[in-house]
PDB file of N, CA and C in Angstrom:
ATOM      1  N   UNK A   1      10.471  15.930 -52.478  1.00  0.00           N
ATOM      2  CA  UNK A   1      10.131  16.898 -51.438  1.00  0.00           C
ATOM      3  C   UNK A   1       8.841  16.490 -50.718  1.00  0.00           C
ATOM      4  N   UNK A   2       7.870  15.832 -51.416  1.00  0.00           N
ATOM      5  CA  UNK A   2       6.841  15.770 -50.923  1.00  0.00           C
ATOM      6  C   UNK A   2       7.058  14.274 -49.850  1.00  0.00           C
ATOM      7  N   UNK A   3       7.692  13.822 -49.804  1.00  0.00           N
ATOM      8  CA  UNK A   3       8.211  12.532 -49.275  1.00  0.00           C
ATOM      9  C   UNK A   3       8.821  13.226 -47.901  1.00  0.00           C
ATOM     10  N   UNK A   4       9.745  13.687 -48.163  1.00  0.00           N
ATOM     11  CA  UNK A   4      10.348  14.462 -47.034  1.00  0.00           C
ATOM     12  C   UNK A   4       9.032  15.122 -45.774  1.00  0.00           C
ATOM     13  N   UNK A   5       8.468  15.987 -46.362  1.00  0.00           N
ATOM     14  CA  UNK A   5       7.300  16.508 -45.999  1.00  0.00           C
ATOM     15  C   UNK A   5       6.531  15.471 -45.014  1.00  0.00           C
ATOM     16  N   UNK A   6       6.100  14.388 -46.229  1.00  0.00           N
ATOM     17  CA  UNK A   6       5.231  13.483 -45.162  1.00  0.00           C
ATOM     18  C   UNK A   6       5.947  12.808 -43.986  1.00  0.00           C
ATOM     19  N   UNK A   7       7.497  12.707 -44.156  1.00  0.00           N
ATOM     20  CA  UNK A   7       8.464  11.790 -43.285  1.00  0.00           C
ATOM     21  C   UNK A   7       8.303  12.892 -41.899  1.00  0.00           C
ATOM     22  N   UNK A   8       8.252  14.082 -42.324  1.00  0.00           N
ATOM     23  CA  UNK A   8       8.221  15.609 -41.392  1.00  0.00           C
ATOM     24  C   UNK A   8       7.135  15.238 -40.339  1.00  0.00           C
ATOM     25  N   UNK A   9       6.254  15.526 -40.948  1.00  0.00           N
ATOM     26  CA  UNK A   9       4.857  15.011 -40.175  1.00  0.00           C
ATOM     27  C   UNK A   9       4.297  13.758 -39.432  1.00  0.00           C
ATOM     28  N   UNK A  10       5.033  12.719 -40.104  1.00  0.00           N
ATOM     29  CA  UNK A  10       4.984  11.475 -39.597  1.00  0.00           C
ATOM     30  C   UNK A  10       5.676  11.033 -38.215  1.00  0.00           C
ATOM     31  N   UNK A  11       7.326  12.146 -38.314  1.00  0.00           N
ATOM     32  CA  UNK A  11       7.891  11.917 -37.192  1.00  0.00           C
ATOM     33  C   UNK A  11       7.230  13.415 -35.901  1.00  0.00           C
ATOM     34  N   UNK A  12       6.952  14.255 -36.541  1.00  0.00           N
ATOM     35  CA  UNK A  12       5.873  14.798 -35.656  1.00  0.00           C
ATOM     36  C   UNK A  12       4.853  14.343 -34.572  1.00  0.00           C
ATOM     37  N   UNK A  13       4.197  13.294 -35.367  1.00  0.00           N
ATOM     38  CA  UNK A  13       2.723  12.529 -34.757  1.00  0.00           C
ATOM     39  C   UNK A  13       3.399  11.605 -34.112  1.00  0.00           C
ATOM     40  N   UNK A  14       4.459  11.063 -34.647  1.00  0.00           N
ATOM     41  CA  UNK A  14       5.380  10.036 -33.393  1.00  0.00           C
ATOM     42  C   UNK A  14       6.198  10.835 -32.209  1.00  0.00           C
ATOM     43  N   UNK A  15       6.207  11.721 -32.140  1.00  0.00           N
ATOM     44  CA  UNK A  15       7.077  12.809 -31.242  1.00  0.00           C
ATOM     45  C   UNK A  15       5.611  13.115 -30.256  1.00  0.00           C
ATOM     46  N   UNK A  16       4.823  13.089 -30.796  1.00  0.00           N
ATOM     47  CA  UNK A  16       3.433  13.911 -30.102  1.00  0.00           C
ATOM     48  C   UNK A  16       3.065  12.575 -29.270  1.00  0.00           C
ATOM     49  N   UNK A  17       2.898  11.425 -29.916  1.00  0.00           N
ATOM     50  CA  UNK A  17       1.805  10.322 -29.435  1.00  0.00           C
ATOM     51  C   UNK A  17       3.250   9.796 -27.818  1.00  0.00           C
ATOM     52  N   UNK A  18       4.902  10.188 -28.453  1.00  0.00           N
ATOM     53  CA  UNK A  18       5.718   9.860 -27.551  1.00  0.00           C
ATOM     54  C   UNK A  18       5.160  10.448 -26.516  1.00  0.00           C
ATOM     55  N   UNK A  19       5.426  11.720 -26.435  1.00  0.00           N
ATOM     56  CA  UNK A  19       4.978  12.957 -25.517  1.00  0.00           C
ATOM     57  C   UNK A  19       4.156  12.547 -24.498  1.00  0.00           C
ATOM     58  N   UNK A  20       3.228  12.166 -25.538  1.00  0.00           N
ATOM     59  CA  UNK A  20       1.109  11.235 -24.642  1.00  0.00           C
ATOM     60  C   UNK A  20       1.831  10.527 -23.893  1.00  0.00           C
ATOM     61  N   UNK A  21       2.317   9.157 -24.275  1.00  0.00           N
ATOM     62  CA  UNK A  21       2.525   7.803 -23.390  1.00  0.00           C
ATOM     63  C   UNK A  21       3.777   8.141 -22.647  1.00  0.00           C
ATOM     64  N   UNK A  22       4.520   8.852 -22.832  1.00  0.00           N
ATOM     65  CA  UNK A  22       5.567   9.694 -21.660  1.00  0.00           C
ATOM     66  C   UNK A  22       4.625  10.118 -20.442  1.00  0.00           C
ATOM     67  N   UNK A  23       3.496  11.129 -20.748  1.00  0.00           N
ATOM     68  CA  UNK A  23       2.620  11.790 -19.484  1.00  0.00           C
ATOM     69  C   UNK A  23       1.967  10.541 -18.627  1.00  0.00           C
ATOM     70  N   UNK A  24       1.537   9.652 -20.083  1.00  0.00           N
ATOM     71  CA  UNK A  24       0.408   8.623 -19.244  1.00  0.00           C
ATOM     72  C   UNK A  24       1.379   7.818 -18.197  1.00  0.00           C
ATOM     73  N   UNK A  25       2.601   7.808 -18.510  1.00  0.00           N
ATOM     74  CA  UNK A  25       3.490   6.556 -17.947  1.00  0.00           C
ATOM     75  C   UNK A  25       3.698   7.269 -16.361  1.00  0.00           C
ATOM     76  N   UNK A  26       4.066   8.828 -16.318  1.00  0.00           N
ATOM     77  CA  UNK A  26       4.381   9.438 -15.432  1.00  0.00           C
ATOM     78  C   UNK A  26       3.447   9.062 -14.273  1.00  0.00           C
ATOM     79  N   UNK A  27       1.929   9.850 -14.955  1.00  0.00           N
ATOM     80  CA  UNK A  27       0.278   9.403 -14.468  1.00  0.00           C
ATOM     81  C   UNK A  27       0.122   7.922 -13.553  1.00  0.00           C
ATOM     82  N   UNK A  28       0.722   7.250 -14.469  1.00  0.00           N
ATOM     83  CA  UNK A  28       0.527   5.823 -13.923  1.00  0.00           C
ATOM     84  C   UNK A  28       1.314   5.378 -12.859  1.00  0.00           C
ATOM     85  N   UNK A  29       2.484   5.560 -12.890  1.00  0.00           N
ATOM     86  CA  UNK A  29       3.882   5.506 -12.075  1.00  0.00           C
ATOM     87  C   UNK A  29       2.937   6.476 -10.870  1.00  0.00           C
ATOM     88  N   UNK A  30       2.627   7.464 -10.597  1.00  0.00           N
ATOM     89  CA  UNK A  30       2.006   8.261  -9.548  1.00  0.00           C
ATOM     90  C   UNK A  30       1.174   7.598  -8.789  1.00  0.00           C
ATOM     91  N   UNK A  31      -0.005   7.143  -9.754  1.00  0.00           N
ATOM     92  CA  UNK A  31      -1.330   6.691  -9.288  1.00  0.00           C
ATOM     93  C   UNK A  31      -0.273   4.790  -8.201  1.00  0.00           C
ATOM     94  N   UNK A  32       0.439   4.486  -8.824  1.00  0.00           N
ATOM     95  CA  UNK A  32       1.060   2.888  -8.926  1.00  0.00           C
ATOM     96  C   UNK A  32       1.208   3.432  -6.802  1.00  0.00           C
ATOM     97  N   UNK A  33       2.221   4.605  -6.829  1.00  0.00           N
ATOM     98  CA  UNK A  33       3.309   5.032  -5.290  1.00  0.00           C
ATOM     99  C   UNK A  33       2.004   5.545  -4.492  1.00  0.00           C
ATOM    100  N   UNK A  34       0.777   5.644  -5.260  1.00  0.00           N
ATOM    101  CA  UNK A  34      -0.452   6.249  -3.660  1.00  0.00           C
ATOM    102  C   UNK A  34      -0.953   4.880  -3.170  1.00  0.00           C
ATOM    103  N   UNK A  35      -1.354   3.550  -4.179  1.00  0.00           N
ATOM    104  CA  UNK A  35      -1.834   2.577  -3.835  1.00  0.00           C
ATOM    105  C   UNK A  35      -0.775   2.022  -3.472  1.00  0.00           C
ATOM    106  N   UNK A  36       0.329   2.147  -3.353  1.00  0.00           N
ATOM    107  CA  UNK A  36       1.947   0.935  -3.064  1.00  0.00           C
ATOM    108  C   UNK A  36       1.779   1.742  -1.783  1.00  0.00           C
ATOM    109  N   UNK A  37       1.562   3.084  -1.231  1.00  0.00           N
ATOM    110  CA  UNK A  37       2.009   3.812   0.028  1.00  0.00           C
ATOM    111  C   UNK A  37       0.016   3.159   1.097  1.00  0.00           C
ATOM    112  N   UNK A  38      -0.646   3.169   0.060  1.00  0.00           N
ATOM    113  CA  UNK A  38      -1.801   2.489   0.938  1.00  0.00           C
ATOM    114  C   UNK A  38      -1.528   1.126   1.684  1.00  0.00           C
ATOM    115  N   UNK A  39      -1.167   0.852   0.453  1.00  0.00           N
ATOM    116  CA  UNK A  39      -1.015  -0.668   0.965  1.00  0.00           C
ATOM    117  C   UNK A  39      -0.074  -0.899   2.165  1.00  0.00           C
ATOM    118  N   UNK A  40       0.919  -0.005   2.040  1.00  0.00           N
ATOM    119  CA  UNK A  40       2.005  -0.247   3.319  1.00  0.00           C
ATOM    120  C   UNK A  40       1.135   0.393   4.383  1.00  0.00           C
ATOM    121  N   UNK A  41       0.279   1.097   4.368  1.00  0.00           N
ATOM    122  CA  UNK A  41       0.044   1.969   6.032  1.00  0.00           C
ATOM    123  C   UNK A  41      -1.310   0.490   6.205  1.00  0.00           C
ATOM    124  N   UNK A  42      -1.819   0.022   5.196  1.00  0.00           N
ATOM    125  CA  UNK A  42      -2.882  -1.054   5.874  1.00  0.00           C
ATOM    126  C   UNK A  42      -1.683  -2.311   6.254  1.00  0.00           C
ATOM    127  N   UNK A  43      -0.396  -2.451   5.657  1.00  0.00           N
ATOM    128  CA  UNK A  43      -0.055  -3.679   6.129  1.00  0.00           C
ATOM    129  C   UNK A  43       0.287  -3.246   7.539  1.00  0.00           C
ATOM    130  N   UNK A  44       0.616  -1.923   7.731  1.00  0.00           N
ATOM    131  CA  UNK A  44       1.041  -1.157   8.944  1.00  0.00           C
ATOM    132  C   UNK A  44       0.161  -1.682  10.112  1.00  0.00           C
ATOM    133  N   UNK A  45      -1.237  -1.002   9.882  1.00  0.00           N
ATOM    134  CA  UNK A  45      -1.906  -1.054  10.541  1.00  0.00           C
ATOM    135  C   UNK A  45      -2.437  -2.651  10.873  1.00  0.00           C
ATOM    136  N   UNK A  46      -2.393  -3.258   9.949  1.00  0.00           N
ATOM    137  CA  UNK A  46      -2.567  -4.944  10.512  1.00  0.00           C
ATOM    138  C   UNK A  46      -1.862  -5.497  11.766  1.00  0.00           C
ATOM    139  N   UNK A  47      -0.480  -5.101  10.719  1.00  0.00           N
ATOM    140  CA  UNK A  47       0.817  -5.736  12.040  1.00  0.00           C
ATOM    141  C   UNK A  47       0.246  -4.746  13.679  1.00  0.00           C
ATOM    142  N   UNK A  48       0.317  -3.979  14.007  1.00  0.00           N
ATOM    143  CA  UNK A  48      -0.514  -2.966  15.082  1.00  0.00           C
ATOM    144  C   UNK A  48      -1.576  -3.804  15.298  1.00  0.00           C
ATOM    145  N   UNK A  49      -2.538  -4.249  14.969  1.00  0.00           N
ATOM    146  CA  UNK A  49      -3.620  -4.637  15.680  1.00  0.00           C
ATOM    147  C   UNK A  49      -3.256  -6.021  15.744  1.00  0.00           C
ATOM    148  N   UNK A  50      -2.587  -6.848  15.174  1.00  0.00           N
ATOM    149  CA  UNK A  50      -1.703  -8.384  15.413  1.00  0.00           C
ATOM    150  C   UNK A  50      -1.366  -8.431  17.002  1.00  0.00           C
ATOM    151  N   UNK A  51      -0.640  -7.403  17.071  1.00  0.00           N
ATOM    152  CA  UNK A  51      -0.023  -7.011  18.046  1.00  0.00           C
ATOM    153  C   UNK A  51      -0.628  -6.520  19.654  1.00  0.00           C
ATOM    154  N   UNK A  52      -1.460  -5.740  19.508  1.00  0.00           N
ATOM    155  CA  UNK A  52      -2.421  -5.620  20.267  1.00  0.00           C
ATOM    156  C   UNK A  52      -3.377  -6.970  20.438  1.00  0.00           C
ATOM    157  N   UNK A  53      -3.839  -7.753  19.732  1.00  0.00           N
ATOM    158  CA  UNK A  53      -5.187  -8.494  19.531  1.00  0.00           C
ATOM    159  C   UNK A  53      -3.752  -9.496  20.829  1.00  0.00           C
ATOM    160  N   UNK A  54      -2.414  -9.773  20.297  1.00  0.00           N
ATOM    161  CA  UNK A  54      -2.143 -10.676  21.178  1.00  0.00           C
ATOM    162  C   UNK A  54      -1.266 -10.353  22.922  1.00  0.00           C
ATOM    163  N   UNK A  55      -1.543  -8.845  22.991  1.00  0.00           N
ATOM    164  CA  UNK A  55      -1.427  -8.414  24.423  1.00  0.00           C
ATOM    165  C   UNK A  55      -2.534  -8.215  24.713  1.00  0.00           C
ATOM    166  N   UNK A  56      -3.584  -8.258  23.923  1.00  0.00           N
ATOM    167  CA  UNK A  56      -4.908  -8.278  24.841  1.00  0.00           C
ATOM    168  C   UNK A  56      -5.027  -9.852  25.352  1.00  0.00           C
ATOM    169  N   UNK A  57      -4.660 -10.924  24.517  1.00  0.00           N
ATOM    170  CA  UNK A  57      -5.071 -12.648  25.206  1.00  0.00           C
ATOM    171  C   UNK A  57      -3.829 -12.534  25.905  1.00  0.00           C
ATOM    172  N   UNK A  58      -2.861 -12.024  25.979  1.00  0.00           N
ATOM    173  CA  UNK A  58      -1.600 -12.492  27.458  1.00  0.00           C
ATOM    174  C   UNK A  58      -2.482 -11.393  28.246  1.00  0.00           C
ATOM    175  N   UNK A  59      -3.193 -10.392  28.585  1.00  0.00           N
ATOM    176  CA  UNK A  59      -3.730  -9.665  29.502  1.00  0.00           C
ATOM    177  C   UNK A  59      -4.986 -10.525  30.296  1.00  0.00           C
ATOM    178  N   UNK A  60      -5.862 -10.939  28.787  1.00  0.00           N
ATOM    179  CA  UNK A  60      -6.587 -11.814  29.552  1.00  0.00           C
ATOM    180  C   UNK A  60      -6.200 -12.838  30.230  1.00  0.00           C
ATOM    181  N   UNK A  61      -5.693 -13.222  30.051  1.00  0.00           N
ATOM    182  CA  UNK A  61      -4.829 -14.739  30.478  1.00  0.00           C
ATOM    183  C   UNK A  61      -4.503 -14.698  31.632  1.00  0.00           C
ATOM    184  N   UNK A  62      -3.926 -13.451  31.834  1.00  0.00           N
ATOM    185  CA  UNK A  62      -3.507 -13.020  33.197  1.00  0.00           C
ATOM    186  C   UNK A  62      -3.978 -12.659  34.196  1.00  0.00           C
ATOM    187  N   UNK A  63      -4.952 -11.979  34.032  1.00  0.00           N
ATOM    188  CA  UNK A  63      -6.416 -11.684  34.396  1.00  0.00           C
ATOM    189  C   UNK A  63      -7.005 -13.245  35.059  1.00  0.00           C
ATOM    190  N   UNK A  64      -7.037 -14.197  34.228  1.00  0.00           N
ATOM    191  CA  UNK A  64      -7.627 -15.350  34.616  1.00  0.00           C
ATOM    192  C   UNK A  64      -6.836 -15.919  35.638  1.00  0.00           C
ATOM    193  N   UNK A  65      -5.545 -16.075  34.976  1.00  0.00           N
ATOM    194  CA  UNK A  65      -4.680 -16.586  36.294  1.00  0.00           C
ATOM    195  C   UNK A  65      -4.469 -16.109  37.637  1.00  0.00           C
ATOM    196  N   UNK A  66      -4.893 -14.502  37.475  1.00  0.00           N
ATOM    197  CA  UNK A  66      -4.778 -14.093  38.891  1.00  0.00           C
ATOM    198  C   UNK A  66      -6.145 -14.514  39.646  1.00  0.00           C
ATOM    199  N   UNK A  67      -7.064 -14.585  39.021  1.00  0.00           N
ATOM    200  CA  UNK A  67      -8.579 -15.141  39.492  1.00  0.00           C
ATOM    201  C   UNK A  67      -8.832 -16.187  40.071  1.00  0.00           C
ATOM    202  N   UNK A  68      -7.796 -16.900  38.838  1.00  0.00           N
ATOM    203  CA  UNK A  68      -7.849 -18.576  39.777  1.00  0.00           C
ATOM    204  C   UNK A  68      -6.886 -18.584  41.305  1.00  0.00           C
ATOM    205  N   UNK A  69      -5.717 -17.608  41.019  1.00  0.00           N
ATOM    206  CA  UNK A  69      -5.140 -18.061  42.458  1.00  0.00           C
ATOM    207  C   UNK A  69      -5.671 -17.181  43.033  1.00  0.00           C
ATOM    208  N   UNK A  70      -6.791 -16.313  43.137  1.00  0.00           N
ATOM    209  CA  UNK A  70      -7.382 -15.644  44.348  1.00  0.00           C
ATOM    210  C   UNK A  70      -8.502 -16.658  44.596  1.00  0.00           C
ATOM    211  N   UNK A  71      -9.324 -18.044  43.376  1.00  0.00           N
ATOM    212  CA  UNK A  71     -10.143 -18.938  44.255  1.00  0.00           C
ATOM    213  C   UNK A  71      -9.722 -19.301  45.352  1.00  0.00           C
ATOM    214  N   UNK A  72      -8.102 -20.089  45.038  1.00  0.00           N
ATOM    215  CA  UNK A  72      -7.554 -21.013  45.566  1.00  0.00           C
ATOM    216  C   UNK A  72      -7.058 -20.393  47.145  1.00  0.00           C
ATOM    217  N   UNK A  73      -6.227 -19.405  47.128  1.00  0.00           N
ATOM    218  CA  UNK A  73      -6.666 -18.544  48.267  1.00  0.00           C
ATOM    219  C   UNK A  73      -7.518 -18.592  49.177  1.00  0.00           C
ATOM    220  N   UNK A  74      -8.649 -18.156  48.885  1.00  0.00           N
ATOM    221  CA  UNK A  74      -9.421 -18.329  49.252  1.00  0.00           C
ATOM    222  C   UNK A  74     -10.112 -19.272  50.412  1.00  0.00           C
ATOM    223  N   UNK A  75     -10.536 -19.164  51.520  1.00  0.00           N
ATOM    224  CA  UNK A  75     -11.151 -20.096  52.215  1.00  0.00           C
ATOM    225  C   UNK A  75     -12.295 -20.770  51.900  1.00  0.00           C
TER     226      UNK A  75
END
């Protein structure tokens, strides 16, 4: 009986410590989808300014080219 008893308790503290690393896993899995959802709005925001940074040099560009054919124009 006393065997039984301790087997009682033993699978108790393994049911309990399950319980723990069940919550922590949940915890972790949570914390894992805020930094996985960061990371996508900064890769977001990269591609966006990629994007911009290279319609701003075809703007400039254009800008220049119209400059030069208003030298040439020019008298």
């Amino acid at each position: 009986k006393k065997m039984y008893t301790e087997a009682l308790q033993d699978n108790e503290k393994l049911k309990s410590r399950l319980q723990d690393s069940k919550q922590e896993l949940v915890r972790i899995r949570s914390q894992l989808e805020k930094v996985t959802q960061r990371q996508d709005r900064i890769s977001e925001r990269s591609t966006v300014l990629e994007t911009e940074k290279r319609e701003k040099q075809a703007l400039e560009k254009r800008v220049s080219d119209m400059e030069e054919e208003i030298k040439q124009d020019a008298p």
